[in-house]
C-alpha atoms as a PDB file:
ATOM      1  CA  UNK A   1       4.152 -28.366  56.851  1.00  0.00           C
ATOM      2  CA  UNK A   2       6.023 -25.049  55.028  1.00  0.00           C
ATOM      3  CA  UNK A   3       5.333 -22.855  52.804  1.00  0.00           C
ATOM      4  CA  UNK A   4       6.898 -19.989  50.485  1.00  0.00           C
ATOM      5  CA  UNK A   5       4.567 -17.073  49.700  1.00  0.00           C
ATOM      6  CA  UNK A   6       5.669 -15.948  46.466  1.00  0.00           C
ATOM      7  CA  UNK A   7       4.741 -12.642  46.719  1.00  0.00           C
ATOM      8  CA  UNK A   8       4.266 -10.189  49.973  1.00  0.00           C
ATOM      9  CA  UNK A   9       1.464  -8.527  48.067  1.00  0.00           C
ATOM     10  CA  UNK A  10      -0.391 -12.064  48.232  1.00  0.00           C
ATOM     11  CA  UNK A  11       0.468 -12.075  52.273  1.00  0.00           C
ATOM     12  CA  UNK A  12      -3.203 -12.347  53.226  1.00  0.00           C
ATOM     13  CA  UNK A  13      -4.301 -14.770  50.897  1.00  0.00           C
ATOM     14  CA  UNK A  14      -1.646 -17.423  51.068  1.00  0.00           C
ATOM     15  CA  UNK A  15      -1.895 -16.632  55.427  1.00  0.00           C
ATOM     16  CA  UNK A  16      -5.185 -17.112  55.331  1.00  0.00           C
ATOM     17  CA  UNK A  17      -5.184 -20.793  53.233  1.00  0.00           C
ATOM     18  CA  UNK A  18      -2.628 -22.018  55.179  1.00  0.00           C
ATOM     19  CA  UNK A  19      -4.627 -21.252  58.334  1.00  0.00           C
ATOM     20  CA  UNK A  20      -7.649 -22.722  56.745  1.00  0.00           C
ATOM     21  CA  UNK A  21      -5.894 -25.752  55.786  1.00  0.00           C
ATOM     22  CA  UNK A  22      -4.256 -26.567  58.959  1.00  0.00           C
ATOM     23  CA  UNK A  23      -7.767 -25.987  60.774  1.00  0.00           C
ATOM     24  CA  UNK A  24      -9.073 -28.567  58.360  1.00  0.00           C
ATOM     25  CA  UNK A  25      -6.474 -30.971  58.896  1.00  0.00           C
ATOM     26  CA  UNK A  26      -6.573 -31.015  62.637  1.00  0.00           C
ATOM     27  CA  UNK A  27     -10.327 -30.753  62.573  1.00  0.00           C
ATOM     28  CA  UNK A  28     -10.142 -33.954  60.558  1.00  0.00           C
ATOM     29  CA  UNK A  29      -7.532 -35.648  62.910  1.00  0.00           C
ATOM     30  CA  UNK A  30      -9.873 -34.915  65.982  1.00  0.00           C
ATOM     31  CA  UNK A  31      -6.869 -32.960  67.253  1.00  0.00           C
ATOM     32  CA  UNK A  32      -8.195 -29.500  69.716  1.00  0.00           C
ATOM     33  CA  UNK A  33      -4.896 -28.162  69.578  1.00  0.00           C
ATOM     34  CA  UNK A  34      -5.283 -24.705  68.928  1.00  0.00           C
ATOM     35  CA  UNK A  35      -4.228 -23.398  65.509  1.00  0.00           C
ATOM     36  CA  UNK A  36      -1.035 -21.292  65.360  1.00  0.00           C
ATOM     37  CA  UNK A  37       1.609 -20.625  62.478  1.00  0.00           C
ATOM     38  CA  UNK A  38       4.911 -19.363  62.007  1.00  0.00           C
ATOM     39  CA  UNK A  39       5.963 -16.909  59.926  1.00  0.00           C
ATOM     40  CA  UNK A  40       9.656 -15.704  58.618  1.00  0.00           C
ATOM     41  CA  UNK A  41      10.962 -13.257  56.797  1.00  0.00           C
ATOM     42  CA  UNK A  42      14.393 -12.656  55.073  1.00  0.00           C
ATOM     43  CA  UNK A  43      15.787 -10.066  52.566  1.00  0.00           C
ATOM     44  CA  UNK A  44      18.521 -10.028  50.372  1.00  0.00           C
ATOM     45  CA  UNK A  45      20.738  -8.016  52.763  1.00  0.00           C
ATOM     46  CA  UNK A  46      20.535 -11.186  55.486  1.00  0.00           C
ATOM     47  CA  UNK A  47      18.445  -9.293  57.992  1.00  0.00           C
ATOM     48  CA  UNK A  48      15.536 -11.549  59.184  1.00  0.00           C
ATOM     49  CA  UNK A  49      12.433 -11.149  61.172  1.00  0.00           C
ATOM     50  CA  UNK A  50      10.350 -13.293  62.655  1.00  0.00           C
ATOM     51  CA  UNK A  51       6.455 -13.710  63.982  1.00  0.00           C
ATOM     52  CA  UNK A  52       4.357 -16.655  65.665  1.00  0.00           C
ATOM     53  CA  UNK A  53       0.811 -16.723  66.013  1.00  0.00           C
ATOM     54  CA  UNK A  54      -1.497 -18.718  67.589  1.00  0.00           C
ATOM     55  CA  UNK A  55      -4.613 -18.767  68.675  1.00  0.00           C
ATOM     56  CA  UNK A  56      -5.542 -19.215  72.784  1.00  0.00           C
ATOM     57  CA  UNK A  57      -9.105 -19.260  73.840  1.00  0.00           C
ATOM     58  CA  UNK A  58     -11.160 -16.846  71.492  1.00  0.00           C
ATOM     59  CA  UNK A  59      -7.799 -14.431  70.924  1.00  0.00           C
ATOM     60  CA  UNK A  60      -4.767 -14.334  68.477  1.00  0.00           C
ATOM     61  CA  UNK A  61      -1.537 -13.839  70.231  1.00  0.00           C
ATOM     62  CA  UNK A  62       1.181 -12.636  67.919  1.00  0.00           C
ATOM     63  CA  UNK A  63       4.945 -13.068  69.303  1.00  0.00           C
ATOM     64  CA  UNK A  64       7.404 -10.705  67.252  1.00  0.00           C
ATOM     65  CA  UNK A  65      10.508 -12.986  66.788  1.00  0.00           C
ATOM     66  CA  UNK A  66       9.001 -15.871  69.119  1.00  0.00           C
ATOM     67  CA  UNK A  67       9.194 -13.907  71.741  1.00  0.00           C
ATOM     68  CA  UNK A  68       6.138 -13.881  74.623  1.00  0.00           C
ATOM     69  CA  UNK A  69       7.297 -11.406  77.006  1.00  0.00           C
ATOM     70  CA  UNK A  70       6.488  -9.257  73.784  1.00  0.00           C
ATOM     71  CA  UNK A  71       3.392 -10.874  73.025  1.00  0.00           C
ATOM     72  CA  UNK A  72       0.796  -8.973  71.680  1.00  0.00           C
ATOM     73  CA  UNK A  73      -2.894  -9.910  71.734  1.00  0.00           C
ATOM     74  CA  UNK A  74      -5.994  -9.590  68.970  1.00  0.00           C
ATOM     75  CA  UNK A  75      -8.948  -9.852  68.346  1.00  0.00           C
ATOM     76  CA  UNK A  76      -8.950 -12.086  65.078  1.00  0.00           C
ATOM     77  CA  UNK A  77      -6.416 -13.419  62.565  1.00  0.00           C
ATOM     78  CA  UNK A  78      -7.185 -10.523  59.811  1.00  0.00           C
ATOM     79  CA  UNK A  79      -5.926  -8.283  63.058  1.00  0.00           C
ATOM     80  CA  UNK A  80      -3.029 -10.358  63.658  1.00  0.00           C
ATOM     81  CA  UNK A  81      -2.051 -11.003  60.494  1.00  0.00           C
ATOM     82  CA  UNK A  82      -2.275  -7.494  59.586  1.00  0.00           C
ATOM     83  CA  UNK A  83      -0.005  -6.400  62.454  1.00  0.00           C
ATOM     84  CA  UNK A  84       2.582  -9.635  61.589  1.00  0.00           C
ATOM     85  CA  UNK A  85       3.199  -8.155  58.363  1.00  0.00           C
ATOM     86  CA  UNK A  86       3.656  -4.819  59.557  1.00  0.00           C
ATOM     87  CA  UNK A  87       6.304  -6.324  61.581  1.00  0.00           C
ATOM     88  CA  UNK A  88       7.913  -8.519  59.329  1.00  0.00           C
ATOM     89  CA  UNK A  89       8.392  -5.831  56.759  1.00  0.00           C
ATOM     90  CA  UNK A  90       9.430  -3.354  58.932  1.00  0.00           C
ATOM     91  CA  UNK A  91      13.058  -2.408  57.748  1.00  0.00           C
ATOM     92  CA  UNK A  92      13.394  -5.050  55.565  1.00  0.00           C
ATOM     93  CA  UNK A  93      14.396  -4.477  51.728  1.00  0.00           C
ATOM     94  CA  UNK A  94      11.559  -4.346  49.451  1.00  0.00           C
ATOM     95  CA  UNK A  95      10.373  -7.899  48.617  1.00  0.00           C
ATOM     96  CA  UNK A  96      11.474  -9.577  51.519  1.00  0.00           C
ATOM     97  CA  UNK A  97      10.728 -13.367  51.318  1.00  0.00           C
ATOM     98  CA  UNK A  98       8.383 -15.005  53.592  1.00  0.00           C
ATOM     99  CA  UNK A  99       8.006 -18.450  54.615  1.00  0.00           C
ATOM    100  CA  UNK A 100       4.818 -19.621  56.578  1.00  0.00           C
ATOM    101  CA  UNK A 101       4.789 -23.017  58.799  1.00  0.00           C
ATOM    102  CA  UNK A 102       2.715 -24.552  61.628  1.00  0.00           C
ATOM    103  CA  UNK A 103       3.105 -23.442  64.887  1.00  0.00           C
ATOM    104  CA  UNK A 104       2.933 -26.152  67.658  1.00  0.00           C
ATOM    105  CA  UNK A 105       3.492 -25.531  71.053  1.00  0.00           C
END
């Protein structure tokens, strides 16, 4: 499952659906897997940055560009999420466009 937010300023919102929607979904299947997306970002200049999250035990663990031995840990998803766009706007152009996906491990 992908999706295209539209519009960085909706970041949150469209993050947060996703996330609920996957929950439902493997809630639904029976599946404990824990929850975790991926998120990319591009601009118009070709540079690209990248963040997964996932959750593990009662923490958010947010990987700038995949990456664990750079794995950060938080407390929630607002925290995390808040921190993932930090990172995927960070030197990017001004509306970069961001992609979101489910993270599976």
């Amino acid at each position: 499952m992908k999706q295209q937010i539209q519009n960085i300023e909706n970041f949150y919102k469209e993050s947060k659906q996703f996330l609920k929607k996957i929950k439902g979904e493997l809630q639904a299947a029976g599946n404990e897997t824990p929850c975790g997306i991926v998120l990319n970002a591009a601009d118009t200049k070709g540079k690209d940055k990248k963040a997964v999250l996932y959750e593990q035990y009662i923490y958010v663990i947010l990987m700038p560009d995949g990456q664990k031995e750079n794995a950060l840990l938080y407390g929630n998803w607002d925290e995390a999420l808040y921190a993932s766009k930090k990172l995927l706007t960070n030197n990017l152009t001004k509306d970069p466009q961001v992609s979101i996906q489910q993270y599976t491990a």
